[in-house]
N, C-alpha and C. Protein backbone atom coordinates (compact mmCIF):
# COMPACT_ATOMS: atom_id res chain seq x y z
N UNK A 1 42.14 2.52 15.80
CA UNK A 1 42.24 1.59 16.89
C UNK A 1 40.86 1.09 17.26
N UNK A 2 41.13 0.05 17.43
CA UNK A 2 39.66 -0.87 18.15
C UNK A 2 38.95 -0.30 19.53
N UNK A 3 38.14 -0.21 20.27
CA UNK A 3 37.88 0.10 21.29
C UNK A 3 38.35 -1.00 22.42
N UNK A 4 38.80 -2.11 22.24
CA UNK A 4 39.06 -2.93 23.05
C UNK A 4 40.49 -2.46 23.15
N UNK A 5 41.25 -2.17 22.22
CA UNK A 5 43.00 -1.79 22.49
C UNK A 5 42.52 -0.16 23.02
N UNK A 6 41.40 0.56 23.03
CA UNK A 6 41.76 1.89 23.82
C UNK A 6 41.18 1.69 25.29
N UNK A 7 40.40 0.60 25.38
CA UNK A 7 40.32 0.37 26.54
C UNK A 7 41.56 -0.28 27.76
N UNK A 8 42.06 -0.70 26.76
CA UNK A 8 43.21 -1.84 27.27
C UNK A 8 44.83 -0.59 27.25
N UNK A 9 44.55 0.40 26.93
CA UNK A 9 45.84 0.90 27.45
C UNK A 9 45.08 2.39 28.15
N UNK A 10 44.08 2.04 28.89
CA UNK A 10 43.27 3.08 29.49
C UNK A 10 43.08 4.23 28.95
N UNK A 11 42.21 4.22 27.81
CA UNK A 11 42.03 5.50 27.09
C UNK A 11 40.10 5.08 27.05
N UNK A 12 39.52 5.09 28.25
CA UNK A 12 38.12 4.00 28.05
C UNK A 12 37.39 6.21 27.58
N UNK A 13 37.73 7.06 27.39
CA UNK A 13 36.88 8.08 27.37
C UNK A 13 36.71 8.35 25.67
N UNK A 14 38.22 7.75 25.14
CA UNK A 14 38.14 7.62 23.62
C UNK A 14 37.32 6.57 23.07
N UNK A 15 37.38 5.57 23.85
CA UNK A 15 36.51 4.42 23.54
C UNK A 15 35.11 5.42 23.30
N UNK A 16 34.50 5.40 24.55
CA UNK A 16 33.19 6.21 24.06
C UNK A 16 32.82 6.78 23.37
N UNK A 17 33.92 7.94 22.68
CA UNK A 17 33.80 8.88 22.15
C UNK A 17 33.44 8.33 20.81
N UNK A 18 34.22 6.69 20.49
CA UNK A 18 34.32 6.35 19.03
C UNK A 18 32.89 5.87 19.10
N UNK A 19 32.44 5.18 20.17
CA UNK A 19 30.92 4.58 20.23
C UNK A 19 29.87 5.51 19.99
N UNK A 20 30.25 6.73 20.68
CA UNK A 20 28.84 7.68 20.26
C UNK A 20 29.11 8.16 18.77
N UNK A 21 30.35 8.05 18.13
CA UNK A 21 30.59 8.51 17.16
C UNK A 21 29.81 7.91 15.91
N UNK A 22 29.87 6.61 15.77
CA UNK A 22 29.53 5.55 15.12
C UNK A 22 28.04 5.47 15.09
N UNK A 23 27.21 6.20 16.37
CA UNK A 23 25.81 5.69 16.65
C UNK A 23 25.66 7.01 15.87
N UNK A 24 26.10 8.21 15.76
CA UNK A 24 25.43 9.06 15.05
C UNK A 24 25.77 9.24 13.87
N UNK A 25 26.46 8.30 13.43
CA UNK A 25 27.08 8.18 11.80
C UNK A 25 25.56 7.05 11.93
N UNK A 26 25.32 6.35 12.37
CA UNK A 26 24.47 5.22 11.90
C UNK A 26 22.94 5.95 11.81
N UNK A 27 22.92 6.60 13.09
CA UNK A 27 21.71 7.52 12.93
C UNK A 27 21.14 8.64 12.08
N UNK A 28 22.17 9.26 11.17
CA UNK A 28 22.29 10.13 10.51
C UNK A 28 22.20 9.43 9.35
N UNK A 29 22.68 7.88 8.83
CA UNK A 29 22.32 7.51 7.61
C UNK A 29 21.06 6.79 7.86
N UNK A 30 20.65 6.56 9.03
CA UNK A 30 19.02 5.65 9.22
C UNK A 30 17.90 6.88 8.49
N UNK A 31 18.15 8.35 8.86
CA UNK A 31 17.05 9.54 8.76
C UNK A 31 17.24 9.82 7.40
N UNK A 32 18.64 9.67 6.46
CA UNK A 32 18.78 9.97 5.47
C UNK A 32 17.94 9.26 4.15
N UNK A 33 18.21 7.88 4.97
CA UNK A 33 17.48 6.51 4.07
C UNK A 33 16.20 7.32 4.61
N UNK A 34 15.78 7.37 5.42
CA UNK A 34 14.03 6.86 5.28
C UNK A 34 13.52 8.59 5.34
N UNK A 35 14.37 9.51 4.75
CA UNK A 35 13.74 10.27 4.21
C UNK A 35 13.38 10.79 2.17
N UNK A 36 14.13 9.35 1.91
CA UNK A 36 14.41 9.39 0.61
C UNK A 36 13.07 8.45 0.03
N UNK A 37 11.63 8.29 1.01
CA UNK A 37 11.24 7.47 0.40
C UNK A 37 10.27 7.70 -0.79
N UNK A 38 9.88 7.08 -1.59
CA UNK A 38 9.12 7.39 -2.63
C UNK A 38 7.63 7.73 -2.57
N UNK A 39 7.08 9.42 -3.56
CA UNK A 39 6.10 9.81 -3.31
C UNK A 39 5.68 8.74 -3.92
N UNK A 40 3.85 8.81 -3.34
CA UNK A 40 3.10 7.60 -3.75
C UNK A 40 2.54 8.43 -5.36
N UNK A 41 2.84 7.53 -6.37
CA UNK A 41 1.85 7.89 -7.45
C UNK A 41 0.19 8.31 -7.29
N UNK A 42 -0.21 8.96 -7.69
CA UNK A 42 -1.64 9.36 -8.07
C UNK A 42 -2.16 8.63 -9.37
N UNK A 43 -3.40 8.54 -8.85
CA UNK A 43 -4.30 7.45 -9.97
C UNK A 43 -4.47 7.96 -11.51
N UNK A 44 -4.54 6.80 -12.05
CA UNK A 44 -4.61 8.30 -13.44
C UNK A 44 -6.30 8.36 -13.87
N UNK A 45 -7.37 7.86 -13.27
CA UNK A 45 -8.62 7.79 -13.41
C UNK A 45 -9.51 8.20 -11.57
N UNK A 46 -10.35 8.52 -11.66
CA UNK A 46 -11.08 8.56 -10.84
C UNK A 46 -11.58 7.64 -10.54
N UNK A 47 -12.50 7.07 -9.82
CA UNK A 47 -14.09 6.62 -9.60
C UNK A 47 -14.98 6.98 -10.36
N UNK A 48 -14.93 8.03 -10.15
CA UNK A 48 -16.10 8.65 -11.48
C UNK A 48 -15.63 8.40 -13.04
N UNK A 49 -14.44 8.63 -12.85
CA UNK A 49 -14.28 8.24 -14.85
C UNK A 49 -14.28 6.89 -14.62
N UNK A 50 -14.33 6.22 -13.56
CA UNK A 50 -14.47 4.10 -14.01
C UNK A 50 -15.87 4.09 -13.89
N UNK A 51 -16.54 4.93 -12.99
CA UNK A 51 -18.46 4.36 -13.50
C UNK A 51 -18.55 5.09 -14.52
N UNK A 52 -17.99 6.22 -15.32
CA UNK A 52 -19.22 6.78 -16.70
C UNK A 52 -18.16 5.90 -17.92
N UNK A 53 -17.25 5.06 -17.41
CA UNK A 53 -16.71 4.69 -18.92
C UNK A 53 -16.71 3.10 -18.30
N UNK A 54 -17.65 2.41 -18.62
CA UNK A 54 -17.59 0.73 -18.29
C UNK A 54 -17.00 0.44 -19.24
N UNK A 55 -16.59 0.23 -20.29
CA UNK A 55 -14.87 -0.38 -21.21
C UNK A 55 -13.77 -0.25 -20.53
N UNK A 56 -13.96 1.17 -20.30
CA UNK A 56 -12.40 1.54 -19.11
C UNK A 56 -12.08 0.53 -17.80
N UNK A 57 -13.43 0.64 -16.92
CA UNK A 57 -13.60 0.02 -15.82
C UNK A 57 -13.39 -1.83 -16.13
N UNK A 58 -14.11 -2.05 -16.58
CA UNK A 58 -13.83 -3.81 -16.81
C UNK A 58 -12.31 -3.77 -17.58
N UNK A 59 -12.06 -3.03 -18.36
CA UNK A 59 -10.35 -3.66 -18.59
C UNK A 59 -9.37 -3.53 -17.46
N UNK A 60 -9.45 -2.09 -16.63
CA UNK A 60 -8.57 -2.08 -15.80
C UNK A 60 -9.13 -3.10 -14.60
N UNK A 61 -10.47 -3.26 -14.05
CA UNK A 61 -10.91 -4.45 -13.32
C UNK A 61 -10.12 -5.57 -13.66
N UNK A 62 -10.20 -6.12 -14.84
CA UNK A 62 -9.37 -7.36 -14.84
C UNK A 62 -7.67 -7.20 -15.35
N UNK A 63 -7.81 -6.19 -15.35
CA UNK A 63 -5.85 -6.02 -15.69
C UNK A 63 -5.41 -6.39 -13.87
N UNK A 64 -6.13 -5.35 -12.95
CA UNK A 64 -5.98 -5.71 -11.28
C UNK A 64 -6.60 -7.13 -10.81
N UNK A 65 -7.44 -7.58 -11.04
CA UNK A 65 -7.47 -8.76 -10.68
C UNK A 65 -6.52 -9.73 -11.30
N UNK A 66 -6.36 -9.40 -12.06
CA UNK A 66 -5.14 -10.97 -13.03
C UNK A 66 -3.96 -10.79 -12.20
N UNK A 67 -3.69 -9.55 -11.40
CA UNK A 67 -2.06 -9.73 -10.98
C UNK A 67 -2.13 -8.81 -9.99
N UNK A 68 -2.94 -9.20 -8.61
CA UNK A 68 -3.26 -8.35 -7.49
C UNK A 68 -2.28 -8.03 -6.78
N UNK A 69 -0.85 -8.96 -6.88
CA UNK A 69 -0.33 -9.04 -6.12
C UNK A 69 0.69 -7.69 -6.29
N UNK A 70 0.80 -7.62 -7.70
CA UNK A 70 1.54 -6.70 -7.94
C UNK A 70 1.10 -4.87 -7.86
N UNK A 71 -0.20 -4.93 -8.54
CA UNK A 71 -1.39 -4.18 -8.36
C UNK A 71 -2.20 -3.82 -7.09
N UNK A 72 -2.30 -5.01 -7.06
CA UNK A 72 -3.58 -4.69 -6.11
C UNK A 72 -3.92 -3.60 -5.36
N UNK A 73 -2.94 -2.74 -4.64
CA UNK A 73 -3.03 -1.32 -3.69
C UNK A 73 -2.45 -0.28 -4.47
N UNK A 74 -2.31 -0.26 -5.77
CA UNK A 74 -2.02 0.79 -6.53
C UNK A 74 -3.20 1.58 -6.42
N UNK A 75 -3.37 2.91 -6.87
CA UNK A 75 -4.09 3.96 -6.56
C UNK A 75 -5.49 3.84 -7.65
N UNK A 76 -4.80 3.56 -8.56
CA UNK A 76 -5.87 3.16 -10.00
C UNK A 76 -6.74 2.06 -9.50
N UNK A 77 -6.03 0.80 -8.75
CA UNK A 77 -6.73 -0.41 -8.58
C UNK A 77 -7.72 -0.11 -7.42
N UNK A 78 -7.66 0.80 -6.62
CA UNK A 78 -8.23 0.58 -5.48
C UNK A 78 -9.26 2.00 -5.95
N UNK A 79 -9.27 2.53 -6.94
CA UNK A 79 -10.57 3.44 -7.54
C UNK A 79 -11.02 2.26 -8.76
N UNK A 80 -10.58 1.54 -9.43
CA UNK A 80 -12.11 0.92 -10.05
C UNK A 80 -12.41 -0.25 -9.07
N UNK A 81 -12.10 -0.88 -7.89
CA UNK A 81 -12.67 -1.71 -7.48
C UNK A 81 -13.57 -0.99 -6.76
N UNK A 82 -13.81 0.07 -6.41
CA UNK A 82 -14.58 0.97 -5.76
C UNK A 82 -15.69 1.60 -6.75
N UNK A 83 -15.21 1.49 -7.36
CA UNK A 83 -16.42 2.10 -9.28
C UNK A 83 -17.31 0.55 -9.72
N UNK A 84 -16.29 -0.46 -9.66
CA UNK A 84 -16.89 -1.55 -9.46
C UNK A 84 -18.29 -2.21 -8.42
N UNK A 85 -17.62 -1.63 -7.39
CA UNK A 85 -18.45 -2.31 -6.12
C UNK A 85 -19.72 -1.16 -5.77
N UNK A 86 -19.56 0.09 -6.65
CA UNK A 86 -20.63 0.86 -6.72
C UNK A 86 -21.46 0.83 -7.60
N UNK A 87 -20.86 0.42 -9.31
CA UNK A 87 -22.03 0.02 -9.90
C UNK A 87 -22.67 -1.29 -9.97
N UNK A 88 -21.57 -2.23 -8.77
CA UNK A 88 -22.83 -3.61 -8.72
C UNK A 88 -23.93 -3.40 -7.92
N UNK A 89 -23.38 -2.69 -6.77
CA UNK A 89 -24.62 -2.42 -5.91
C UNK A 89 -25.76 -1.76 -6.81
N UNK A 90 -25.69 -0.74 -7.84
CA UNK A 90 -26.69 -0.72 -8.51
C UNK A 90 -27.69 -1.27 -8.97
N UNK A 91 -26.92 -2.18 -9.59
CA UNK A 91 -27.23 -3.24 -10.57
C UNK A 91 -28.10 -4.81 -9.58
N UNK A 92 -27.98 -4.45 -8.02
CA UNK A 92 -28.80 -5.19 -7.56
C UNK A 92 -29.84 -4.58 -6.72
N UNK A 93 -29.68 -3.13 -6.58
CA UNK A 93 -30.80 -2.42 -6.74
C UNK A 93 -32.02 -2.97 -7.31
N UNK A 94 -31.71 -2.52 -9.14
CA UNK A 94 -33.03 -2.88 -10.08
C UNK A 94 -33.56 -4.21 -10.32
N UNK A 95 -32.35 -5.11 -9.58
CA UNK A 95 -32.99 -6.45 -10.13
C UNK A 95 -34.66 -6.27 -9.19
N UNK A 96 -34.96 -7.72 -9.92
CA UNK A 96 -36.73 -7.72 -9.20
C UNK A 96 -36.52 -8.48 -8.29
N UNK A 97 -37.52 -8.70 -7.55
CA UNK A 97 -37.63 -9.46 -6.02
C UNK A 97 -37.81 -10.97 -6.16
N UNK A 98 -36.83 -11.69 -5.75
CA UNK A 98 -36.93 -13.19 -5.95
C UNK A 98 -38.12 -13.62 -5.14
N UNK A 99 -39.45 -14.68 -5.96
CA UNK A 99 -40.49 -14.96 -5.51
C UNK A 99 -39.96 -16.43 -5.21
N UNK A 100 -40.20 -16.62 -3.64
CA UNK A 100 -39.92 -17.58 -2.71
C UNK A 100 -41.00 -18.17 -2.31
N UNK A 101 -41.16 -19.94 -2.50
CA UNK A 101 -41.96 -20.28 -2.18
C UNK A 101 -42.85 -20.03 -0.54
N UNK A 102 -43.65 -19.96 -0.21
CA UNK A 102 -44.14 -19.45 1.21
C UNK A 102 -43.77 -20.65 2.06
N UNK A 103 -43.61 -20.51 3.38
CA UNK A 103 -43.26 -21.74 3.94
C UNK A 103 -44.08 -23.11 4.37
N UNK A 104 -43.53 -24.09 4.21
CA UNK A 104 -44.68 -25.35 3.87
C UNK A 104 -44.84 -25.65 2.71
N UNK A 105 -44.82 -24.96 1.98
CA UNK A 105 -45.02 -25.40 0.33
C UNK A 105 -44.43 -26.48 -0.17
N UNK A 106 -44.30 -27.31 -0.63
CA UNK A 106 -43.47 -28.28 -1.63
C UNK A 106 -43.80 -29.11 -2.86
């Protein structure tokens, strides 16, 4: 029966009963779903294995950049862009000091 026909031949305590019934059938499959959710994968490289192997690092660099969207916050992608952005900073470390004309010069 509908809750409107148990209301309508004054049975309004069954009514309720079916309403709370329904909210904990709904609540009980809301906790079920969102406890089924998926562990996050683990990276299969470090940081450290993307700076001591630069072949490794630039292929998977541009395998994640070509298709970020899909990639992009995977666990792998977000350790060589980090292996990346550590050995550029290196790499502008050693450069030499850009000689700038002094001011006034032309």
């Amino acid at each position: 029966m509908y809750c409107e026909d148990l209301s309508a031949k004054g049975l309004r305590s069954a009514c309720r009963k079916q309403g709370r019934t329904r909210a904990a059938i709904l609540l009980t499959v809301a906790m079920v779903l969102g406890g089924c959710a998926r562990e996050p994968s683990s990276a299969a490289h470090t940081v450290a294995d993307y700076r001591a192997n630069g072949g490794l690092r630039k292929e998977a660099f541009a395998r994640c950049a070509n298709d970020p969207g899909t990639l992009g916050e995977t666990p792998d992608c977000v350790n060589v862009r980090e292996a990346q952005r550590l050995e550029d900073l290196g790499s502008v470390r050693n450069t030499p000091p850009i000689k700038l004309p002094p001011p006034g010069a032309q």
